[in-house]
Protein backbone atom coordinates (compact mmCIF):
# COMPACT_ATOMS: atom_id res chain seq x y z
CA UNK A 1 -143.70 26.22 -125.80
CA UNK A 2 -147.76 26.72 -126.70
CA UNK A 3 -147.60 29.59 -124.43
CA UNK A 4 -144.87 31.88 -125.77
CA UNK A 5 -145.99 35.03 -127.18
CA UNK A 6 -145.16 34.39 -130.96
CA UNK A 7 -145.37 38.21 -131.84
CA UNK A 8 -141.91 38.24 -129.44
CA UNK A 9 -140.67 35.47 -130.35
CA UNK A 10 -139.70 33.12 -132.77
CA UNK A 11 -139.84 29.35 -130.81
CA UNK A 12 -137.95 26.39 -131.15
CA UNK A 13 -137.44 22.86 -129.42
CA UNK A 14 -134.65 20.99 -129.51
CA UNK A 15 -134.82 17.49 -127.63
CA UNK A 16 -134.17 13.83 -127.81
CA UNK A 17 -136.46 11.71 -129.03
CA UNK A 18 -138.28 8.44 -127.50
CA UNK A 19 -140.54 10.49 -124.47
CA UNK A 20 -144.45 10.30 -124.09
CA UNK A 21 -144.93 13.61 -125.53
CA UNK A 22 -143.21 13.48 -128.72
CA UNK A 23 -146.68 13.52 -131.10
CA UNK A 24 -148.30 16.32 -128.68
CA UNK A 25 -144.58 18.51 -129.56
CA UNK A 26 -145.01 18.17 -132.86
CA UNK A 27 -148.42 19.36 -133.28
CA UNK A 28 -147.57 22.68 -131.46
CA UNK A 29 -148.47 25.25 -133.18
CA UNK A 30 -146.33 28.08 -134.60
CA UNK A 31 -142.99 26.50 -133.22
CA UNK A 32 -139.79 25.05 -134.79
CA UNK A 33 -139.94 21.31 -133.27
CA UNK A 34 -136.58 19.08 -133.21
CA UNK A 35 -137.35 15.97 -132.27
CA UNK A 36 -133.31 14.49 -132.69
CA UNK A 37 -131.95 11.42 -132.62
CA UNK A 38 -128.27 12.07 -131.24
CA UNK A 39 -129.98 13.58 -128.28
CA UNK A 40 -129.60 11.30 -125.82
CA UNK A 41 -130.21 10.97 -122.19
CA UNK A 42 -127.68 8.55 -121.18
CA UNK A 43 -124.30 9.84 -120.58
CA UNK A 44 -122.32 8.83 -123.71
CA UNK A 45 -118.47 10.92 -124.38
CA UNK A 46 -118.93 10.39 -128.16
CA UNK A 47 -122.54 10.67 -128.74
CA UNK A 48 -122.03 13.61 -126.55
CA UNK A 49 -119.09 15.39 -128.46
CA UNK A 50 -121.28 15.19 -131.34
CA UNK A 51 -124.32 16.75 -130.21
CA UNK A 52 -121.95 19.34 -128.29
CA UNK A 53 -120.59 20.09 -132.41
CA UNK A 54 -124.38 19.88 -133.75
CA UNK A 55 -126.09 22.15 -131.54
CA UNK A 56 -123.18 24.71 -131.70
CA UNK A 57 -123.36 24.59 -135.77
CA UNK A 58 -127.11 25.04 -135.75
CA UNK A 59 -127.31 28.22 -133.29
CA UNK A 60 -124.47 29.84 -135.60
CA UNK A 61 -126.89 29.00 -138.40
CA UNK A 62 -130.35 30.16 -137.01
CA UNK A 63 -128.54 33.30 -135.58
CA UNK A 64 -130.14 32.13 -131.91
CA UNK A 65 -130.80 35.33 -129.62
CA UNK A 66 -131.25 33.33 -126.32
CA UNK A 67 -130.76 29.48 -125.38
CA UNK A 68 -132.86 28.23 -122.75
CA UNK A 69 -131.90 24.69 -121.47
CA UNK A 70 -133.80 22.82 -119.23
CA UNK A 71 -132.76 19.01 -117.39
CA UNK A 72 -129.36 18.24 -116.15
CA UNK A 73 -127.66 17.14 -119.26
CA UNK A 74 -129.55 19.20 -121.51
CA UNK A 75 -128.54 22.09 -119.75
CA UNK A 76 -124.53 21.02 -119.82
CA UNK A 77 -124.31 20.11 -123.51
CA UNK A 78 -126.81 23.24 -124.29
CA UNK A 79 -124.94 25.66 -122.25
CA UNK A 80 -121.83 24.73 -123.71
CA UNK A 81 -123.09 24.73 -127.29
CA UNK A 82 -125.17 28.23 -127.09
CA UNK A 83 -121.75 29.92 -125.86
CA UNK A 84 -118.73 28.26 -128.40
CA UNK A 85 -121.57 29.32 -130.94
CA UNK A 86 -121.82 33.31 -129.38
CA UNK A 87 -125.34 33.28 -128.62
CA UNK A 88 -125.63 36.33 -126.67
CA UNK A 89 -127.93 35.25 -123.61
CA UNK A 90 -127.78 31.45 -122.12
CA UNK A 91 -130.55 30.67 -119.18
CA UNK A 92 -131.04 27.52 -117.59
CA UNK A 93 -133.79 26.31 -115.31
CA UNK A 94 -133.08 23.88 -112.63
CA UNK A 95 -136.31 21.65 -111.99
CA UNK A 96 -134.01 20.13 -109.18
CA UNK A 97 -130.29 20.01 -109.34
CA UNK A 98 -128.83 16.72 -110.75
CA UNK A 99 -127.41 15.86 -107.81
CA UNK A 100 -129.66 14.34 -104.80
CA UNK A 101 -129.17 13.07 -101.56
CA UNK A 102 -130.04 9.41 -102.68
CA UNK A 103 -126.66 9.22 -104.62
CA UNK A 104 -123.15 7.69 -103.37
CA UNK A 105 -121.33 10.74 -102.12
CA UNK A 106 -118.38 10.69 -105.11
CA UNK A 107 -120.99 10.60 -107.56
CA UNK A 108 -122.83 13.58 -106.02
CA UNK A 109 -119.66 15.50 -105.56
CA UNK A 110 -118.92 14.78 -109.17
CA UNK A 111 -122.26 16.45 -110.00
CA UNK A 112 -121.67 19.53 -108.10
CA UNK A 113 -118.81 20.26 -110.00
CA UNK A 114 -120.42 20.03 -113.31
CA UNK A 115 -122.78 22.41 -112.17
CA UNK A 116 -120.13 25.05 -110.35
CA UNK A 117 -118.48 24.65 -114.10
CA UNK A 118 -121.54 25.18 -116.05
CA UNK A 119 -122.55 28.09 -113.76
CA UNK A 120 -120.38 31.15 -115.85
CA UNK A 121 -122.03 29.72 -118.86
CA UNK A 122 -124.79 31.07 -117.66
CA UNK A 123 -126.59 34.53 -117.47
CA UNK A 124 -129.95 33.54 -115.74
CA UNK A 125 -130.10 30.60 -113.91
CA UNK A 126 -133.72 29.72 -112.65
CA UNK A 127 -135.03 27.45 -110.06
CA UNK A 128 -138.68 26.55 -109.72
CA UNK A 129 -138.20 26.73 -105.26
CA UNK A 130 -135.91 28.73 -102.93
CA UNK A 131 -134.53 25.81 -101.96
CA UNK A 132 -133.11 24.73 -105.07
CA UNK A 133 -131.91 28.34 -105.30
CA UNK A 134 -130.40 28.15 -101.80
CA UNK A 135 -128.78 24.58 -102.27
CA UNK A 136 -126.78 25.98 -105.38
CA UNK A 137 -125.62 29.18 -103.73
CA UNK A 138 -124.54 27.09 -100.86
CA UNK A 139 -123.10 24.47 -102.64
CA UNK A 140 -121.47 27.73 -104.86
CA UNK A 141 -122.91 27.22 -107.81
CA UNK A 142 -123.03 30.49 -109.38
CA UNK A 143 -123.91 33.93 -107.60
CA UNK A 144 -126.86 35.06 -106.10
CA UNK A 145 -127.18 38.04 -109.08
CA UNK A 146 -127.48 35.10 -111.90
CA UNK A 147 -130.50 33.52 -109.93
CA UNK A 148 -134.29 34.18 -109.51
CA UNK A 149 -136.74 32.13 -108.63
CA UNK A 150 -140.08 31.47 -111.25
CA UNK A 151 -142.55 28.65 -110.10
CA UNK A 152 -143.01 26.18 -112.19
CA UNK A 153 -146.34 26.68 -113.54
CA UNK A 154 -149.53 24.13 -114.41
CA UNK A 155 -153.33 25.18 -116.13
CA UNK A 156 -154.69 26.46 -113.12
CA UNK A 157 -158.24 26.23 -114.56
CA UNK A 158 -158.07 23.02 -116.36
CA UNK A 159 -157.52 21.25 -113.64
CA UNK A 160 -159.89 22.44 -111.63
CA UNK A 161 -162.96 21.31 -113.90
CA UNK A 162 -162.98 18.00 -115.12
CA UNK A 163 -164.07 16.59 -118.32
CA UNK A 164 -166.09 13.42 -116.99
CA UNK A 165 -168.17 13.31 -114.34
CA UNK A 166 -166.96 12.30 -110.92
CA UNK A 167 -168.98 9.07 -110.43
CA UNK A 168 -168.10 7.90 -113.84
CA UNK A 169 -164.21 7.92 -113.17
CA UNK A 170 -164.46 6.22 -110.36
CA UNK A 171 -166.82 3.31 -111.85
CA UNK A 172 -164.14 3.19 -114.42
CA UNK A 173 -161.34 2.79 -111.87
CA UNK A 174 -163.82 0.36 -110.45
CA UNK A 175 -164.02 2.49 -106.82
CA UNK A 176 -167.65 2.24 -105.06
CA UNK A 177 -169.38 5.29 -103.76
CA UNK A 178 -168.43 4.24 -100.10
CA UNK A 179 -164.93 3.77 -100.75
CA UNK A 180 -162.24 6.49 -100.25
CA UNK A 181 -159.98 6.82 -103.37
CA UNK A 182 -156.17 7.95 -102.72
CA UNK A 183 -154.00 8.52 -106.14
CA UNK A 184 -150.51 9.74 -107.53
CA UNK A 185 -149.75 10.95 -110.48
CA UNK A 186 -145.67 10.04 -110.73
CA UNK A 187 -143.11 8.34 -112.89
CA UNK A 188 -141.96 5.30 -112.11
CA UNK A 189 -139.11 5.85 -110.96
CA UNK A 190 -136.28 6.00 -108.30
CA UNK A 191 -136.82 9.59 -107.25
CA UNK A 192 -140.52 8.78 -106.74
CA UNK A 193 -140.63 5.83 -104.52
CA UNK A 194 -143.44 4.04 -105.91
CA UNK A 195 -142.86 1.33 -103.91
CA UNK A 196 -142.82 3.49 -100.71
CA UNK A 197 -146.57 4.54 -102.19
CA UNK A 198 -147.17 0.41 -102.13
CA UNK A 199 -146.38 0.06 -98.55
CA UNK A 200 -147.99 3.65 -97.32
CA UNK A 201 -150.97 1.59 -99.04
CA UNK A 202 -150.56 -1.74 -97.24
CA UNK A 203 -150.31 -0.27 -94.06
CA UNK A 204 -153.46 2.21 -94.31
CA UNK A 205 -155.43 -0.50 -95.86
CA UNK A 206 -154.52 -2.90 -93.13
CA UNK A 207 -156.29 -0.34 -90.72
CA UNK A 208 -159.11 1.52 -93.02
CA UNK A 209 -160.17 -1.22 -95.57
CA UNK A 210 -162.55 1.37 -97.23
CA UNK A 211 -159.30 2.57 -98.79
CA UNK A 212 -158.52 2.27 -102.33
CA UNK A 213 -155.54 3.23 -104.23
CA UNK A 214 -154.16 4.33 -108.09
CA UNK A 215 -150.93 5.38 -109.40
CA UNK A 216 -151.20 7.63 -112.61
CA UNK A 217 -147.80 6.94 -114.33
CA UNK A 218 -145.38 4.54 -115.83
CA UNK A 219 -141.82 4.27 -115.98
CA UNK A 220 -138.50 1.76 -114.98
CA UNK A 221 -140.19 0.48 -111.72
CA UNK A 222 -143.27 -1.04 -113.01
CA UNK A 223 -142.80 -4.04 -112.99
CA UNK A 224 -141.07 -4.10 -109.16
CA UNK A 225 -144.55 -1.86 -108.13
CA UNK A 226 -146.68 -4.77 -109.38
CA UNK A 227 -144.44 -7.36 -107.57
CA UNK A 228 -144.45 -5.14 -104.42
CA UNK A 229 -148.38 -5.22 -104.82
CA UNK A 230 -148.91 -8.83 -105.14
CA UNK A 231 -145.93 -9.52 -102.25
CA UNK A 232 -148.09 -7.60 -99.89
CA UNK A 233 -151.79 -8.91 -100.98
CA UNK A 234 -152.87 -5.99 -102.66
CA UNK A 235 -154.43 -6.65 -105.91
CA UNK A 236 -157.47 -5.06 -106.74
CA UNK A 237 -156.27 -2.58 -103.88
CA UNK A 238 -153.96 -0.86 -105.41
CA UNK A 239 -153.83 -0.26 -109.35
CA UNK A 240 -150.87 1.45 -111.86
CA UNK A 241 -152.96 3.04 -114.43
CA UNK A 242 -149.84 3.61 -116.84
CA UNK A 243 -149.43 6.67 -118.67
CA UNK A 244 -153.07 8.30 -118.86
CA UNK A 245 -154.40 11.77 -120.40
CA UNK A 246 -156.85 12.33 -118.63
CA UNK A 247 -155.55 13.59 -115.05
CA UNK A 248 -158.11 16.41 -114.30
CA UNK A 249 -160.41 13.63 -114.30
CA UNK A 250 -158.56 10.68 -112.32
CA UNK A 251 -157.68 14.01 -109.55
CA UNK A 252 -161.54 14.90 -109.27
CA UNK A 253 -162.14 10.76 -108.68
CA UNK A 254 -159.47 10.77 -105.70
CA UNK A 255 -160.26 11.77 -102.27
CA UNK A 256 -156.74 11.94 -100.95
CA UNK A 257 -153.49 12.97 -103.21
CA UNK A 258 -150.08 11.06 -101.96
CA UNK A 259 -146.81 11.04 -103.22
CA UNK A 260 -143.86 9.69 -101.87
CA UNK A 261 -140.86 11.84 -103.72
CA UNK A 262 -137.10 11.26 -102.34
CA UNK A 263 -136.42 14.52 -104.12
CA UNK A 264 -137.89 17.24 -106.21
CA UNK A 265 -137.46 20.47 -107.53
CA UNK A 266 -141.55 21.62 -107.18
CA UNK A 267 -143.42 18.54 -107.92
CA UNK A 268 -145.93 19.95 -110.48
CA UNK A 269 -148.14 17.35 -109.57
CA UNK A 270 -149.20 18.69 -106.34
CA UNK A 271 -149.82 21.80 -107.71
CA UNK A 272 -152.36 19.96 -110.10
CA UNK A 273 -153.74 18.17 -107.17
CA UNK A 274 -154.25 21.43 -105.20
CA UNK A 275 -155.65 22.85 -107.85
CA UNK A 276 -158.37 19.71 -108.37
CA UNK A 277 -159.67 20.88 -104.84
CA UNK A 278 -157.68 17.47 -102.86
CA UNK A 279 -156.41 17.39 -99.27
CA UNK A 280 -152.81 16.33 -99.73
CA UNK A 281 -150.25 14.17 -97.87
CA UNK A 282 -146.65 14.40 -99.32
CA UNK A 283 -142.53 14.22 -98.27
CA UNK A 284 -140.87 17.49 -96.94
CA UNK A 285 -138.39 17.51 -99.73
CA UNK A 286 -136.92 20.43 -101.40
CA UNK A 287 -139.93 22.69 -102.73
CA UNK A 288 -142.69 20.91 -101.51
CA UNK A 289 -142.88 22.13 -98.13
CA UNK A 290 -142.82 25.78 -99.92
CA UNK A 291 -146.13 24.86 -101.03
CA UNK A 292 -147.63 21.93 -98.52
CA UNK A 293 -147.74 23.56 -95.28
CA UNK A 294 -147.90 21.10 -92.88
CA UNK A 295 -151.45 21.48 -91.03
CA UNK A 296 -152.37 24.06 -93.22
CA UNK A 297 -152.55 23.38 -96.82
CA UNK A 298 -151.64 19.20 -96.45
CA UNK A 299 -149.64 17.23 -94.44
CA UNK A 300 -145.96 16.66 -94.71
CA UNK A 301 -143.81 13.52 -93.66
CA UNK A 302 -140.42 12.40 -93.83
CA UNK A 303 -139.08 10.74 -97.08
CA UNK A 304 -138.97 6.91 -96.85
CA UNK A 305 -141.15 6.60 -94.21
CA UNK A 306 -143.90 4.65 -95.68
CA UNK A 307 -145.91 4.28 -92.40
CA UNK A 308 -146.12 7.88 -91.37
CA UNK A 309 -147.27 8.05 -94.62
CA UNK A 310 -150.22 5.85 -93.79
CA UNK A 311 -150.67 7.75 -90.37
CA UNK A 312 -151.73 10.78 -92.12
CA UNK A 313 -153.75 9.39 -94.89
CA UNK A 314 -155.66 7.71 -91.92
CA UNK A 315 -156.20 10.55 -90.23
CA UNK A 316 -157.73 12.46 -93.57
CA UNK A 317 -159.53 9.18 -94.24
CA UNK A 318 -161.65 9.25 -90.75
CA UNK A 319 -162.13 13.58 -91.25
CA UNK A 320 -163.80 14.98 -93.58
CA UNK A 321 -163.67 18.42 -92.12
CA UNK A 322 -159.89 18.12 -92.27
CA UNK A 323 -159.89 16.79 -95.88
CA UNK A 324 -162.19 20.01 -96.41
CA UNK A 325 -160.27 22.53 -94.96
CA UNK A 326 -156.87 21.04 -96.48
CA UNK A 327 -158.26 21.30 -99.88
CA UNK A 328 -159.45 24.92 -99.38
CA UNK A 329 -156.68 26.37 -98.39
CA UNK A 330 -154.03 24.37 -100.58
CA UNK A 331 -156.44 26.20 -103.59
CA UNK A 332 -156.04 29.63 -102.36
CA UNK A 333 -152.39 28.44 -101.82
CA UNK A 334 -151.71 28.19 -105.53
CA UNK A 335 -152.19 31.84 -106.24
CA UNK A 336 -150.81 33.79 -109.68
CA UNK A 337 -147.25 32.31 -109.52
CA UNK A 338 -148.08 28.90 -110.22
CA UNK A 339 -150.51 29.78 -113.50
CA UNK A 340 -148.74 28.47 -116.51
CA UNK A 341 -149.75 31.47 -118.07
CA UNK A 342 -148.17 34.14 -115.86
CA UNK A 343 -144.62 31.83 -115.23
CA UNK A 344 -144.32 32.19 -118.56
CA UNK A 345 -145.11 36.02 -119.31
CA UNK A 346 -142.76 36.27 -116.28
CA UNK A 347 -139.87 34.52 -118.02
CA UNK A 348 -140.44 36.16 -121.28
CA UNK A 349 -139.98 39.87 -119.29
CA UNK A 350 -136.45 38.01 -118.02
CA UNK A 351 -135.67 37.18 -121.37
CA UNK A 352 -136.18 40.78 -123.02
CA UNK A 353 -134.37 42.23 -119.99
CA UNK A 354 -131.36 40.09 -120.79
CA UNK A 355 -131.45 41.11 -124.82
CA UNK A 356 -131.66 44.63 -123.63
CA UNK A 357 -128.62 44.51 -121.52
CA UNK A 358 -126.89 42.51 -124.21
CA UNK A 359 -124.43 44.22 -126.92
């Protein structure tokens, strides 16, 4: 939203309300901000009938060129809403589909099919990997004319320079100069194994104790994290940080970036890690692999498999040189694409192309 170009476009947000970010939304400047309390993420018939109604009345009312939804739901309800209402262009971006391979198959099937019926809603749909995009023309969602591909961007620059100095992170975190540091920067969550991060830890530490490790993030696991810890003898080994602002910095105190994803569309965060200058050791899901090449830019390993997990960060840990080279290439790996700046001048060309086209 900060980075639209305002002499295009007029900006708005519509979202639920309850998230992290809510106060940093608001104080965007230049843009509408709907922060809305009948927007919810849970699936709910009636709550969701009546957002379907709301949205729909307010695009007839602000006389909405384009709709761009974004998350699973969002994108249903918003899709829906921007078309009964006769916006002329709908996008959607999937940041990963809604359904995964973690989910009972009826469920997943179930998902699918919202998606194959939400597809001719849709003029532009966007993914932020080609795998995303070639899972939903597989799967047929849509046709391979509504799709392109647009990276899902990050401050290339701001996370390469930190605000605080190195040292005085990691005397923060409570890390000594001799220790190696490896991080995450993750939700909570299911899709991000957190616990899987717990036992990659308990089994590299068992081998390397020079190893220390943090966990940037906060979320519905928490509390089964800090059990995990204290199960395996890990306290004071392994921290959760909770939500934190200052990433650039906590990236420049690691040595090592991990994370243990199930599924992702692009996980922004090794972008950001990348861009801090750290080797990387992550799951081949979905569109990390596009980005992690394994041996060249990081290491890859299988999802759920906590010890290979610690294999590789053992093998970074005792090789510098590797770390080195790692973190070298994975920066010149990042490139234009993956500059907030340019995903978004590339989606606001999309967007005039559409109105063009557009009676």
């Amino acid at each position: 939203m900060r980075e639209h170009d305002r002499s295009q476009f007029d900006v708005e947000l519509i979202a639920g309300r309850g998230g992290q970010l809510d106060d940093e939304a608001r104080l965007i400047p230049g843009a509408r901000i709907d922060l809305v309390p009948w927007f919810e993420h849970p699936i709910a018939p009636g709550s969701d009938l009546l957002a379907l109604f709301r949205l729909r009345s307010h695009f007839k009312e602000r006389g909405v060129d384009l709709v761009h939804t974004h998350s699973s739901k969002a994108g249903m309800i918003g899709r829906l809403a921007a078309r009964l209402a006769g916006v002329p262009v709908v996008v959607h971006t999937a940041h990963g589909w809604s359904f995964n391979r973690t989910q009972p198959a009826a469920l997943r099937r179930a998902f699918v099919g919202l998606e194959r019926a939400a597809a001719p809603l849709t003029d532009l749909l966007l993914t932020v990997s080609r795998s995303n995009r070639d899972e939903g023309l597989e799967l047929g969602i849509g046709r391979a004319r509504q799709y392109r591909v647009v990276r899902s961007g990050i401050d290339v620059e701001a996370h390469g320079r930190p605000a605080q100095d190195r040292a005085e992170t990691r005397r923060a975190l409570g890390v000594a100069p001799d220790q190696l540091l490896v991080g995450s920067v993750a939700c909570l969550k299911p899709q991000k194994a957190p616990l899987d991060f717990v036992r990659a830890a308990a089994a590299a530490h068992a081998r390397c104790d020079r190893l220390r490790f943090v966990i940037a993030g906060d979320g519905e696991l928490r509390e089964a994290a800090s059990a995990e810890i204290r199960r395996l003898g890990l306290t004071g080994v392994v921290q959760l940080l909770g939500w934190r602002r200052d990433v650039p910095d906590l990236l420049h105190a690691m040595d090592i970036f991990l994370l243990t994803s199930l599924h992702e569309g692009l996980p922004r965060a090794v972008l950001q890690a990348l861009a801090a200058g750290l080797p990387v050791v992550a799951t081949a899901v979905d569109g990390t692999p596009e980005v992690i090449i394994d041996g060249q830019t990081g290491s890859l390993v299988a999802p759920g498999d906590p010890h290979a997990a610690a294999d590789r960060l053992l093998e970074l840990a005792a090789d510098p040189r590797l770390r080195e080279r790692y973190a070298t290439a994975g920066r010149l790996a990042l490139g234009r694409a993956f500059d907030i700046r340019n995903m978004v001048r590339d989606i606001e060309r999309l967007y005039i192309s559409l109105l063009e086209e557009t009676p």
